[in-house]
Protein backbone atom coordinates (compact mmCIF):
# COMPACT_ATOMS: atom_id res chain seq x y z
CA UNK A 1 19.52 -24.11 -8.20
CA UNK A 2 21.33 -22.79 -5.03
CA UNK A 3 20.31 -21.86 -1.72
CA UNK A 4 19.71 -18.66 -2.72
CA UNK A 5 18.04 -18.28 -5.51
CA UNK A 6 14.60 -17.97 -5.74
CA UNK A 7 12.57 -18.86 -8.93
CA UNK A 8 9.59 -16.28 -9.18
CA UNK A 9 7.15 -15.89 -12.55
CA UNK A 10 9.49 -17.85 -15.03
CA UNK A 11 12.60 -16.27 -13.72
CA UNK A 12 15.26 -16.93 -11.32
CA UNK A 13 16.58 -14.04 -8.58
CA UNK A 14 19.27 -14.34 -6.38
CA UNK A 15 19.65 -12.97 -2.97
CA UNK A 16 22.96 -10.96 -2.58
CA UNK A 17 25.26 -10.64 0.50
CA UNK A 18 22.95 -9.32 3.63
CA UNK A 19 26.00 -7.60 5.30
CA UNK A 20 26.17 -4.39 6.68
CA UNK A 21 22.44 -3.83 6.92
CA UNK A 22 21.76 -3.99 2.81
CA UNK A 23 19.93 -6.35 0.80
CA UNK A 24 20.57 -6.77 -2.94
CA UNK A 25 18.37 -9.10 -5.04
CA UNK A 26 19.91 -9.42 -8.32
CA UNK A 27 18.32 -10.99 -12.04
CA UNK A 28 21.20 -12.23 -13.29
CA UNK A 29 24.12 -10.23 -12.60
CA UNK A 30 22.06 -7.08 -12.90
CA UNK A 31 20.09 -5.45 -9.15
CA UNK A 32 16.67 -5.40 -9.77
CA UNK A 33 16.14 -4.47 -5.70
CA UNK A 34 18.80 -2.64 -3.72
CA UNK A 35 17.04 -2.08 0.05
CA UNK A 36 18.19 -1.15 3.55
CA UNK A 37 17.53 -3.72 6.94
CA UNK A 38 15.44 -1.47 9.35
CA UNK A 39 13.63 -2.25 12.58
CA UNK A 40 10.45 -2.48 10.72
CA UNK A 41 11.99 -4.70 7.41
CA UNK A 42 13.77 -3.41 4.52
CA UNK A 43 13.00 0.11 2.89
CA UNK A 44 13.88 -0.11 -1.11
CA UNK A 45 15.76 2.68 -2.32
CA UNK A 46 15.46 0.68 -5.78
CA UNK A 47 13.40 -1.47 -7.22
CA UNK A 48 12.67 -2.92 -10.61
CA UNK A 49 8.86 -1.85 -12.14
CA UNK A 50 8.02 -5.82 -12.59
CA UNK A 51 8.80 -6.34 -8.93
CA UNK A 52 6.92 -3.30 -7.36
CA UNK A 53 3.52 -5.55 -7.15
CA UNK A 54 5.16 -7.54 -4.57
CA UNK A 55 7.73 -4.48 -2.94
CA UNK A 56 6.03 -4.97 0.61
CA UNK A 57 5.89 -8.88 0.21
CA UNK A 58 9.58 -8.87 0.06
CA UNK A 59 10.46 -6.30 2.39
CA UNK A 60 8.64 -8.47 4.88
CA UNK A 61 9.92 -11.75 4.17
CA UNK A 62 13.46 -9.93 3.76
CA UNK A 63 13.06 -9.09 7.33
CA UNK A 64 12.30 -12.10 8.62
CA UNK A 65 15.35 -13.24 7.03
CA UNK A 66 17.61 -10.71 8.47
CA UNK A 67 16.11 -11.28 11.77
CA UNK A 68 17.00 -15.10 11.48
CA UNK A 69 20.39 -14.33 10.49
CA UNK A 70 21.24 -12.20 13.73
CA UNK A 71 19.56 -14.70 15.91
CA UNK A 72 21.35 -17.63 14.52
CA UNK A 73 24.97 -14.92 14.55
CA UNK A 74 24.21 -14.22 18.37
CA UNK A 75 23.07 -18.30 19.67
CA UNK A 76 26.51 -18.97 17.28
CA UNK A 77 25.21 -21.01 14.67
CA UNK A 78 26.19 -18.68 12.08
């Protein structure tokens, strides 16, 4: 399994490219979760039925990710 892949109920997701503010978690090679980064976390503007349970779940820990990635970008890790 890679880095970014994430099993979840039997299945495995995979986090897409976090670039230019979007978020894409994919089943596969299809999106089953297409949001936007915001202040706040992400807002979905799509989102697959059997993931809607757990829509604010991710949008937070999607968040925290983002903000990770711009601290590590601006200290130069990344």
């Amino acid at each position: 399994m890679a880095q970014h892949d994430v099993p979840m109920a039997g299945r495995v997701y995979r986090v897409g490219s976090m670039l230019g503010n979007r978020v894409t978690l994919f089943r596969g090679g299809e999106p089953v979760a297409v949001g936007k980064i915001t202040w706040g976390g992400v807002r979905f503007g799509m989102m697959d039925p059997e993931l809607q349970d757990i829509e604010r779940e991710l949008a937070l820990g999607f968040g925290l990710r983002a903000q990770a990635i711009a601290t590590a970008v601006v200290a130069g890790v990344y």
